[in-house]
Protein backbone atom coordinates (compact mmCIF):
# COMPACT_ATOMS: atom_id res chain seq x y z
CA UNK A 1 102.50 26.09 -24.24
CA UNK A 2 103.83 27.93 -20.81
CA UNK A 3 103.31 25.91 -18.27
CA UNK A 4 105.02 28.69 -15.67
CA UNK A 5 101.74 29.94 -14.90
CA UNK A 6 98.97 27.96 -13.95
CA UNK A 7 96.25 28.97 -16.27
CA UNK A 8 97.47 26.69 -18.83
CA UNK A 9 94.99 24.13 -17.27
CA UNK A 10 92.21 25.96 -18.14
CA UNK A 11 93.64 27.04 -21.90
CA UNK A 12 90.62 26.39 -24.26
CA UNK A 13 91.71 23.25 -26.67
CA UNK A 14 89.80 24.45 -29.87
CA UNK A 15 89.93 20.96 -31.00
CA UNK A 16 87.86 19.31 -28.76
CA UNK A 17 84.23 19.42 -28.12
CA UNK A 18 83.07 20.92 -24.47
CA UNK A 19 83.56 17.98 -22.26
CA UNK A 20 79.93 17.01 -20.32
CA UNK A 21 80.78 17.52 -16.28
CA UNK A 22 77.97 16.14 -14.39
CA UNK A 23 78.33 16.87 -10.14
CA UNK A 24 77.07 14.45 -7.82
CA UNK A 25 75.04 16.02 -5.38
CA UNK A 26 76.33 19.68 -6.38
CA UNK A 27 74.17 21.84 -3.87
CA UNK A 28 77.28 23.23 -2.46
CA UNK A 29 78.07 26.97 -3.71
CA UNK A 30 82.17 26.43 -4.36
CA UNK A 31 81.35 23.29 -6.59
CA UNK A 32 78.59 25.01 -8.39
CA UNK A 33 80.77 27.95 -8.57
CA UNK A 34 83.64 26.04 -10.34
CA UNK A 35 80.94 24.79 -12.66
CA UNK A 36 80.06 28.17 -13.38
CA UNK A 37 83.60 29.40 -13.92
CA UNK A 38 84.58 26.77 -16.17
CA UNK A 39 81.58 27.00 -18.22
CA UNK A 40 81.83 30.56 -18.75
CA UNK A 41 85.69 29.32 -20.31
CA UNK A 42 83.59 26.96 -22.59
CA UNK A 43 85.35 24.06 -20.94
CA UNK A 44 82.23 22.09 -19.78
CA UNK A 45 78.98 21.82 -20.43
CA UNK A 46 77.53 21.12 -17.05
CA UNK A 47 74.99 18.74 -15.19
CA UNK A 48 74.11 18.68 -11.24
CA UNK A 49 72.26 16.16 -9.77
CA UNK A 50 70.82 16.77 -6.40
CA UNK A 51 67.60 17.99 -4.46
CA UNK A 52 66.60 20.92 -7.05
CA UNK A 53 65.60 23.62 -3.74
CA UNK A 54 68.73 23.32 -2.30
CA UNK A 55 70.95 23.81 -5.87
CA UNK A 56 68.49 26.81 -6.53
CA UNK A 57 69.42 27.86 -3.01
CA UNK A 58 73.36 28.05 -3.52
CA UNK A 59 72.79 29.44 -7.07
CA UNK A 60 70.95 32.35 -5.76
CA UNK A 61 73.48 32.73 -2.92
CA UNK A 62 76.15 33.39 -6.11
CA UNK A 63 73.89 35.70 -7.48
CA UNK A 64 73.81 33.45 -10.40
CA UNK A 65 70.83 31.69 -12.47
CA UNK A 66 70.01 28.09 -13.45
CA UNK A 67 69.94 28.00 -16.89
CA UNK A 68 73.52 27.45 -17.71
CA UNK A 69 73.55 23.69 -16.68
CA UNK A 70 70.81 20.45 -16.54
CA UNK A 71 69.26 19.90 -13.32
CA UNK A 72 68.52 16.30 -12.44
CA UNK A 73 66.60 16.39 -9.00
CA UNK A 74 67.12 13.19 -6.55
CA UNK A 75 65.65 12.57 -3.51
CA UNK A 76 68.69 11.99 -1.51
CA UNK A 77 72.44 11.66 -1.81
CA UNK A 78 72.42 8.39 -2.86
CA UNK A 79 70.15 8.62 -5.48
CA UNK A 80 72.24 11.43 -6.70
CA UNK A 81 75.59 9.49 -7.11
CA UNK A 82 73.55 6.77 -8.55
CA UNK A 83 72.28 9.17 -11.55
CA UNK A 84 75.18 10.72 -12.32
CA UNK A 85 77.29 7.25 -12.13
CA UNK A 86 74.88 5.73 -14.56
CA UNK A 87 74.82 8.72 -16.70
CA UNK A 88 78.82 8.51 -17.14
CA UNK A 89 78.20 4.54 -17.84
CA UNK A 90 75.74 5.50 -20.69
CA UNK A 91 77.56 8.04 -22.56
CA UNK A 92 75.35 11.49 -21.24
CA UNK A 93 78.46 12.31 -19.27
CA UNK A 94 82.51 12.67 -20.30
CA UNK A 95 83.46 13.60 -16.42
CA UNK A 96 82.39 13.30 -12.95
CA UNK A 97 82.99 15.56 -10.05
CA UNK A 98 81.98 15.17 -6.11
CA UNK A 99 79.85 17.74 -4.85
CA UNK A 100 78.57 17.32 -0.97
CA UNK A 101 78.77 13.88 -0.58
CA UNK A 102 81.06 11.83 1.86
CA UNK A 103 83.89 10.34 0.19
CA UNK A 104 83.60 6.95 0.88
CA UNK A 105 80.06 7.36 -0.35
CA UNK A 106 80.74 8.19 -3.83
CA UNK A 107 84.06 5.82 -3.61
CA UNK A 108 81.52 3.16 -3.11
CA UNK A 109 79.75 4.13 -5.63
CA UNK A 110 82.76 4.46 -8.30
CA UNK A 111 84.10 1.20 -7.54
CA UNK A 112 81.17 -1.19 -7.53
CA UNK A 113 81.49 -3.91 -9.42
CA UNK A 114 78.30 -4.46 -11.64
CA UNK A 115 77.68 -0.67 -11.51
CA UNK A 116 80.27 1.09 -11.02
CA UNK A 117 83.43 3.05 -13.18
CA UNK A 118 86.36 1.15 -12.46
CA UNK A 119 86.75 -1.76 -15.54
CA UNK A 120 87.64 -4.52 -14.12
CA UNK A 121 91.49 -5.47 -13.22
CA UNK A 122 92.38 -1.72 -13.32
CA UNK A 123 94.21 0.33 -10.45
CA UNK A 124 92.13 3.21 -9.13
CA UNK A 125 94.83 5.89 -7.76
CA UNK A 126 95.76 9.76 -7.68
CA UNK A 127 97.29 12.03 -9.77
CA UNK A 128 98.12 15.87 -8.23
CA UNK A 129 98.96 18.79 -9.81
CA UNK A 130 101.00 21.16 -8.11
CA UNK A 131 102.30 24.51 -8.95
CA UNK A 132 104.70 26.19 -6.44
CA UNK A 133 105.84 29.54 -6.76
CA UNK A 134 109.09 28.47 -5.74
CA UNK A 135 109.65 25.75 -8.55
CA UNK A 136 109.72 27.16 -12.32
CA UNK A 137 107.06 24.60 -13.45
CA UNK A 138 103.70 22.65 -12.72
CA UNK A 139 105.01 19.26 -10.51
CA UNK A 140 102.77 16.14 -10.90
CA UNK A 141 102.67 13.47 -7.76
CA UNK A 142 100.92 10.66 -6.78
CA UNK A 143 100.10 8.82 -4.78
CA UNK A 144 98.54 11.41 -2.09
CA UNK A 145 95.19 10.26 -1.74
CA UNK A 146 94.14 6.73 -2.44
CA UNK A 147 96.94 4.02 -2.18
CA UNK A 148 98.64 3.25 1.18
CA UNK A 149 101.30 1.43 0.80
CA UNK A 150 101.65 0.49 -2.99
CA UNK A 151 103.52 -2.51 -4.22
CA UNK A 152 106.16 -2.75 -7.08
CA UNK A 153 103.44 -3.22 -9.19
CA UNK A 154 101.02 -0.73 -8.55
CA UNK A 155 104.22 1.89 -8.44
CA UNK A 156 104.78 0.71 -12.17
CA UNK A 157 101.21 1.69 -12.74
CA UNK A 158 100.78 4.63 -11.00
CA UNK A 159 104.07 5.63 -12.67
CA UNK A 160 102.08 5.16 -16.12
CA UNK A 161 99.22 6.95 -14.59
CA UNK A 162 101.75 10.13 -14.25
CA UNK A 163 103.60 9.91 -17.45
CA UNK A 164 100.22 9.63 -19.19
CA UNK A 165 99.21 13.61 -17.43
CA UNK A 166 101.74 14.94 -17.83
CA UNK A 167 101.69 14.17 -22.06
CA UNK A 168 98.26 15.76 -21.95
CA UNK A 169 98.87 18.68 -20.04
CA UNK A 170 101.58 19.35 -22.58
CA UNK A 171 104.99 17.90 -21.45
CA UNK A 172 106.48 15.77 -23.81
CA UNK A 173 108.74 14.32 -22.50
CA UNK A 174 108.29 14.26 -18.30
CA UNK A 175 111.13 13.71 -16.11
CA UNK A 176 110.24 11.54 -13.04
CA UNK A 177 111.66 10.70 -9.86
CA UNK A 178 111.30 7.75 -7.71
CA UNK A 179 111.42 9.19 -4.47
CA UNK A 180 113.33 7.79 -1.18
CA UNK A 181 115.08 8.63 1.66
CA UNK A 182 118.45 8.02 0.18
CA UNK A 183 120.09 7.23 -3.13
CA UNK A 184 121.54 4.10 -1.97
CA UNK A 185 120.35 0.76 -2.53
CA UNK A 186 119.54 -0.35 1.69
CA UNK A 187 117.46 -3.71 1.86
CA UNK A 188 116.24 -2.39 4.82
CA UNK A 189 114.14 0.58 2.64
CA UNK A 190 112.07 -0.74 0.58
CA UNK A 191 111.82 2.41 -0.75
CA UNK A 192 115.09 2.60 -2.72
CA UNK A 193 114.33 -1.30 -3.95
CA UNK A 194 111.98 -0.78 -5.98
CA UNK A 195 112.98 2.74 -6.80
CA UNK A 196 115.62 0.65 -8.70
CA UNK A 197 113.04 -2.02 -10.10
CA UNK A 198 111.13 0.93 -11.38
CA UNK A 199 114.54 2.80 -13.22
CA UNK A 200 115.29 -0.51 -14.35
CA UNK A 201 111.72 -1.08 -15.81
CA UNK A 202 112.78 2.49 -17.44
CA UNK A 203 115.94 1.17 -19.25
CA UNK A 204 113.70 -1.57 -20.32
CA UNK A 205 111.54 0.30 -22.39
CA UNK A 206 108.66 0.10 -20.16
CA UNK A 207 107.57 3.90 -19.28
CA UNK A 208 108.12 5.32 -23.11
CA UNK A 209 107.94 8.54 -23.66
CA UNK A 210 109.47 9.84 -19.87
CA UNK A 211 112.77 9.96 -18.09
CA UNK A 212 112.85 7.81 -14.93
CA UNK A 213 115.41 7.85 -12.31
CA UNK A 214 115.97 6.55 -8.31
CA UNK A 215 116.07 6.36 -5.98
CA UNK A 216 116.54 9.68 -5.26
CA UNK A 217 115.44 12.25 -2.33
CA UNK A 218 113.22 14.96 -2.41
CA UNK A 219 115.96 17.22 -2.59
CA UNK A 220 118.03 15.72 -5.33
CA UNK A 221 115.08 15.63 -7.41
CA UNK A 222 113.87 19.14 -7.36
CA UNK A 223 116.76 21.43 -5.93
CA UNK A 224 119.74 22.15 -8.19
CA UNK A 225 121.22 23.82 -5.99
CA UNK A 226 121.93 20.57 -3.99
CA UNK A 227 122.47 18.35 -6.95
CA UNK A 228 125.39 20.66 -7.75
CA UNK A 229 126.36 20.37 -3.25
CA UNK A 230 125.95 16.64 -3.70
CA UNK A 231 127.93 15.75 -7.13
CA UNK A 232 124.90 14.11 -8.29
CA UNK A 233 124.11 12.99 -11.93
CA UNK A 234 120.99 12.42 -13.65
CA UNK A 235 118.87 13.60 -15.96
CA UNK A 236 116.28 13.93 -13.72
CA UNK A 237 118.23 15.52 -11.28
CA UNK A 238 117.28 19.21 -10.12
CA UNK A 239 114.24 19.50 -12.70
CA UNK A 240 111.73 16.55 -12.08
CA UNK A 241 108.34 17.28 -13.61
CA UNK A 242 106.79 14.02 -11.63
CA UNK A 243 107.52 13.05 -8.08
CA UNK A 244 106.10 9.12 -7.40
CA UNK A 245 106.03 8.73 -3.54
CA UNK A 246 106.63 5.16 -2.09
CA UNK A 247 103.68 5.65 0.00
CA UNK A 248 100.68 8.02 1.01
CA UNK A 249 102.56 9.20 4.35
CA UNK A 250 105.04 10.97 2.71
CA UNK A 251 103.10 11.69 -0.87
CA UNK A 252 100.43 13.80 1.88
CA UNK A 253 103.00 15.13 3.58
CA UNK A 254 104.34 16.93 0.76
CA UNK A 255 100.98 17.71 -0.68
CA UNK A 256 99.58 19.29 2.05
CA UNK A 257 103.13 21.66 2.86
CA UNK A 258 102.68 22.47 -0.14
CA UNK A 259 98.69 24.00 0.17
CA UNK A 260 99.13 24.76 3.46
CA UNK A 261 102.23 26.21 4.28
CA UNK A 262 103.23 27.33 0.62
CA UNK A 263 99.53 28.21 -0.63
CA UNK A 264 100.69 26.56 -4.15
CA UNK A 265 97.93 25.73 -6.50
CA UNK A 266 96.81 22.07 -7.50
CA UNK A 267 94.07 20.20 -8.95
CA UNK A 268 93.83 16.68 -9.01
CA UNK A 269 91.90 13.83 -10.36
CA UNK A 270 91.14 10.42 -9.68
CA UNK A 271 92.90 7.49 -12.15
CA UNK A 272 91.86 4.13 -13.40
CA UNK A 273 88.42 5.53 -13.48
CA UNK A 274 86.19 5.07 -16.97
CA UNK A 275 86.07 8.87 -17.11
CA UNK A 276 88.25 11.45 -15.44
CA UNK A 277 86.65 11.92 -11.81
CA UNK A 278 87.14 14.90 -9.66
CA UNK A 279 87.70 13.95 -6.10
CA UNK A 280 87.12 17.39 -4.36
CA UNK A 281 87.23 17.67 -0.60
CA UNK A 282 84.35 19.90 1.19
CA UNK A 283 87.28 22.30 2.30
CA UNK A 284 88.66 22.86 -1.07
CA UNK A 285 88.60 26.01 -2.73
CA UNK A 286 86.59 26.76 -5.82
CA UNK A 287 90.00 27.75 -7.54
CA UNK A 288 90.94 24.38 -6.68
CA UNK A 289 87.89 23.07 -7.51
CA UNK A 290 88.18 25.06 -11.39
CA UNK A 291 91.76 23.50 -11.74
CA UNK A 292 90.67 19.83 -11.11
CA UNK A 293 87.46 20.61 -13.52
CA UNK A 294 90.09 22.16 -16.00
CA UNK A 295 92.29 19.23 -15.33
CA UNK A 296 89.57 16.67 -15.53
CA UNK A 297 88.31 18.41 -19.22
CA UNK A 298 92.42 17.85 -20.49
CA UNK A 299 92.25 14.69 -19.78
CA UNK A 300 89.30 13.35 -20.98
């Protein structure tokens, strides 16, 4: 599989069935839009739940009809996020996606205990994928969205969380950095303290399947051209498929450079969910919309 270009994500797998996207509260054009797109790939079969004028609205807005995907009509937002929540709890869905709904609205709804899709004891975080013209391959990060300030534990998950992606978009063996402001061990950073837990966790046996190292900057870990300035070794070194940030400051920071300033691609998709979940924001683009469905349909 190349994995230089982008469109990898949204690669039909022959061997799997169409994965069953339903959209909470999808009356916004750019998510139906992404529905459309990646059912015309054959990589979703696609529900929408939502007041039924206002998805008609946006669908004759595209200049596109209605009878490529179920309509389940609610009332209100709330009832929306409700139906397609239960319908993911009983089996009629494989993924869900955010349409226009306020975040913390469909967070609540997500992580509610008796009826939610978070099993209990499990870490909900964030998993971003990132491809930047000016690095030869897809780069997968976390955590940008969710997580403030993790602990050593949750890193060891979220770390998991990464490795596990990156095997299903098709890297067998990920690379992954524990990122810091230094490589040297300062009690003062927690950072580079349980950058070390983490490697040692590594040489333990704990993240099979990857290659760990830290701590290590941001430069170490994805410029060779300073590994080879700084007389650093490591496997990881230069070539890191994952980046794991010690905490959402600096994981955003780099996430939004990257869209921003660098206009690189993404997708990204919530973890520790029962199904993959799309997270969209109202300002994303339906390309990045289509990558986190695409995503979402790998993973699931």
């Amino acid at each position: 599989m190349d994995l230089s270009d982008f469109n990898f994500l949204i690669e039909t797998d022959k061997s799997k069935t169409n994965r069953r996207l339903v959209i909470a509260n999808g009356t916004d054009t750019h998510s139906i839009e992404a529905a459309h797109s990646a059912h015309k790939m054959k990589l979703v079969e696609v529900c929408i739940t939502g007041k039924k004028d206002d998805i008609i609205r946006s669908c004759r807005k595209l200049s596109i009809t209605t009878d490529w995907f179920k309509l389940v009509h609610c009332g209100n937002q709330e009832t929306a996020i409700e139906q397609a929540v239960e319908m993911c709890r009983s089996g009629d869905a494989d993924l869900i996606m955010k349409g226009l709904l306020n975040t913390d609205h469909f967070m609540r709804a997500l992580l509610n205990k008796q009826s939610g899709l978070l099993p209990p004891g499990t870490l909900l975080s964030h998993v971003t994928v990132i491809q930047n013209s000016n690095y030869p391959k897809p780069i997968l990060v976390s955590d940008v969205a969710i997580i403030p300030q993790p602990t050593l534990d949750q890193k060891a998950i979220i770390t998991g969380y990464l490795i596990d992606v990156a095997h299903k978009i098709g890297i067998p063996e990920p690379k992954v950095a524990f990122i810091a402001a230094t490589e040297q061990i300062i009690p003062k950073m927690q950072a580079t303290i349980d950058a070390f837990e983490l490697k040692r966790m590594w040489e333990d046996g704990q993240f099979p399947g990857s290659v760990c190292d830290g701590p290590m900057g941001l430069d170490l870990a994805i410029d060779e051209e300073s590994v080879k300035i700084k007389k650093f070794e490591s496997p990881v070194a230069g070539q890191a498929d994952c980046l794991l940030f010690p905490n959402i400051e600096t994981g955003n920071v780099f996430y939004k450079t990257n869209t921003k300033l660098c206009r690189a691609q993404t997708a990204a998709i919530l973890m520790g969910t029962s199904v993959p979940a799309v997270l969209s924001s109202r300002g994303d683009s339906m390309e990045t919309k289509l990558n986190s469905i695409a995503l979402a349909a790998k993973i699931g």
